[in-house]
C-alpha atoms as a PDB file:
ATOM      1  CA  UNK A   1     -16.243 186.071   5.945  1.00  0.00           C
ATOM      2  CA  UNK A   2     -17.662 182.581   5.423  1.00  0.00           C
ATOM      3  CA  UNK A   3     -17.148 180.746   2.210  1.00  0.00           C
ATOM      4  CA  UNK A   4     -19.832 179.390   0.116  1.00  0.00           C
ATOM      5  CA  UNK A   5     -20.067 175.988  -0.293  1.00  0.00           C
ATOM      6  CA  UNK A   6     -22.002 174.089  -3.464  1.00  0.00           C
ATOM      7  CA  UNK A   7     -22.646 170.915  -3.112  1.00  0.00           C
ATOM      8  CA  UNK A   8     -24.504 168.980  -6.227  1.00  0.00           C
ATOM      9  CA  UNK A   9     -26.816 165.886  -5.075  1.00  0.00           C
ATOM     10  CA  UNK A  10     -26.339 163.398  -7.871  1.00  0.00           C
ATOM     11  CA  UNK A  11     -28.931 160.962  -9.126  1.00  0.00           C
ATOM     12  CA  UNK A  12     -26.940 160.398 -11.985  1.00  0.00           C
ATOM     13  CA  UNK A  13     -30.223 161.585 -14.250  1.00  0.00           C
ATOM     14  CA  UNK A  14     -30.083 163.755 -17.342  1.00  0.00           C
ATOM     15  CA  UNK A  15     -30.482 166.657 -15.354  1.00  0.00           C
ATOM     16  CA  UNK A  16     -28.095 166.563 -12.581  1.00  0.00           C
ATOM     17  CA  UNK A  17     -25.313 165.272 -14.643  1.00  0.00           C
ATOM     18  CA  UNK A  18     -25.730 168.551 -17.262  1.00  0.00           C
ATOM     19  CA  UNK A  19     -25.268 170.204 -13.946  1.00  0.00           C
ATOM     20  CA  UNK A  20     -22.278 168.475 -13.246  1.00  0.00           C
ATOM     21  CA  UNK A  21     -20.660 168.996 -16.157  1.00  0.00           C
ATOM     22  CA  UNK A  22     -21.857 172.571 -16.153  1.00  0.00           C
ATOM     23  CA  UNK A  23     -19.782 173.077 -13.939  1.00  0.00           C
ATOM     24  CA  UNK A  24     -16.634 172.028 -15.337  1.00  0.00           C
ATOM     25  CA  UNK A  25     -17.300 174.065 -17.892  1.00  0.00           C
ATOM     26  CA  UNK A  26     -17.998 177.510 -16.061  1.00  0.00           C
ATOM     27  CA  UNK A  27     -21.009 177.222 -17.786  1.00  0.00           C
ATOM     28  CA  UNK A  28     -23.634 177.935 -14.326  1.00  0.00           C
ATOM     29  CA  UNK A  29     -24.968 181.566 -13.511  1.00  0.00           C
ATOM     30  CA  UNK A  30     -22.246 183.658 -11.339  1.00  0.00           C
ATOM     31  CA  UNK A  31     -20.082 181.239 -11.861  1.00  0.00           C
ATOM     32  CA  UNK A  32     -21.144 178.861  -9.372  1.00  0.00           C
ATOM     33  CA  UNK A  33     -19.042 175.625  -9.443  1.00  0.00           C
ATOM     34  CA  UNK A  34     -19.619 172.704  -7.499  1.00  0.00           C
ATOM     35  CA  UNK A  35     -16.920 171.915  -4.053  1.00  0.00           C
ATOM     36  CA  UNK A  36     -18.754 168.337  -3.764  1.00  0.00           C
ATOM     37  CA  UNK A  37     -21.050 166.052  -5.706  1.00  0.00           C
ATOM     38  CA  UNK A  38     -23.083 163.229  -3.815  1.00  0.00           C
ATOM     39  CA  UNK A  39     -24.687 160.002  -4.715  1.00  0.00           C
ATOM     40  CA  UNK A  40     -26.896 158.139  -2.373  1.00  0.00           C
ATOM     41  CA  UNK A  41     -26.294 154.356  -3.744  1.00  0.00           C
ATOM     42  CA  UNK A  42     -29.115 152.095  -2.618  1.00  0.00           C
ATOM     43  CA  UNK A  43     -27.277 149.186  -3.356  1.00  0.00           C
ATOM     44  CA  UNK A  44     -29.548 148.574  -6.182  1.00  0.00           C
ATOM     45  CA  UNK A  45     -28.072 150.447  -8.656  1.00  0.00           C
ATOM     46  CA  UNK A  46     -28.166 148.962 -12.578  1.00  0.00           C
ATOM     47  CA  UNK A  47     -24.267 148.460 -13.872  1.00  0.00           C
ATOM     48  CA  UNK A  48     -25.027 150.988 -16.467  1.00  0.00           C
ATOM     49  CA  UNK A  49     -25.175 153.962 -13.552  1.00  0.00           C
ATOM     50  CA  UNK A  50     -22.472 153.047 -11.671  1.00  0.00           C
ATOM     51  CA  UNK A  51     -20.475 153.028 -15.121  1.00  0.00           C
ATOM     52  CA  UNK A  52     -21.752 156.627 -16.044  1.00  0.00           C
ATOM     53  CA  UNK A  53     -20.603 157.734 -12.143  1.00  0.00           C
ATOM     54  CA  UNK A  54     -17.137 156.424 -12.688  1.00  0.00           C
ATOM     55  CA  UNK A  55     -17.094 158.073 -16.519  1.00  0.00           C
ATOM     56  CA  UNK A  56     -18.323 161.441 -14.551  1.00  0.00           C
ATOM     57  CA  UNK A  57     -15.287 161.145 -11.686  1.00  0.00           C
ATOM     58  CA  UNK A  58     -12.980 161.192 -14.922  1.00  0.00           C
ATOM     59  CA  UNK A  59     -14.235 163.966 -16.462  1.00  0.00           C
ATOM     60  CA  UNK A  60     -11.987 166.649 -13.790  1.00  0.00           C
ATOM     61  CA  UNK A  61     -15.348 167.854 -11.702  1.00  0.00           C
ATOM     62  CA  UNK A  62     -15.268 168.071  -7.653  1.00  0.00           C
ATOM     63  CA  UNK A  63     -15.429 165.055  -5.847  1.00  0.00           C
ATOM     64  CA  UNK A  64     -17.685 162.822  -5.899  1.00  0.00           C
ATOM     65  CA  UNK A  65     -18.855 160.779  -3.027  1.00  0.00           C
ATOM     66  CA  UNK A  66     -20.772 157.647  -3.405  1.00  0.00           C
ATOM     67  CA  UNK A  67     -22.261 156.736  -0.257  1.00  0.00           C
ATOM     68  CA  UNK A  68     -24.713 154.052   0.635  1.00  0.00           C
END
């Protein structure tokens, strides 16, 4: 049997990081957490986002890859 695998594409938005932290929490249908999170960085990113990514990695959630 093959395992599921949930991986969360992060803008680092309102919406995908209540997702995130959804699914800390336990808080998605069935119970669905996240094995990976992903953030495309275009290099252009304002200070302020690249602070809230590095408060998410802190907050216990899968991994989160930042790649550009």
């Amino acid at each position: 049997m093959t395992k599921e695998i949930h991986i969360l594409s992060l803008g680092a938005g309102v919406q995908s990081s209540v997702l995130f932290l959804q699914s800390i929490r336990g808080e998605l249908p069935d119970g669905i957490k996240f094995d990976w999170a992903i953030f495309a960085d275009t290099g252009d990113e304002p200070v302020a986002v690249m602070d809230h990514l590095n408060w998410l990695k802190k907050q216990g959630g899968p991994p989160l890859l930042i790649r550009s």
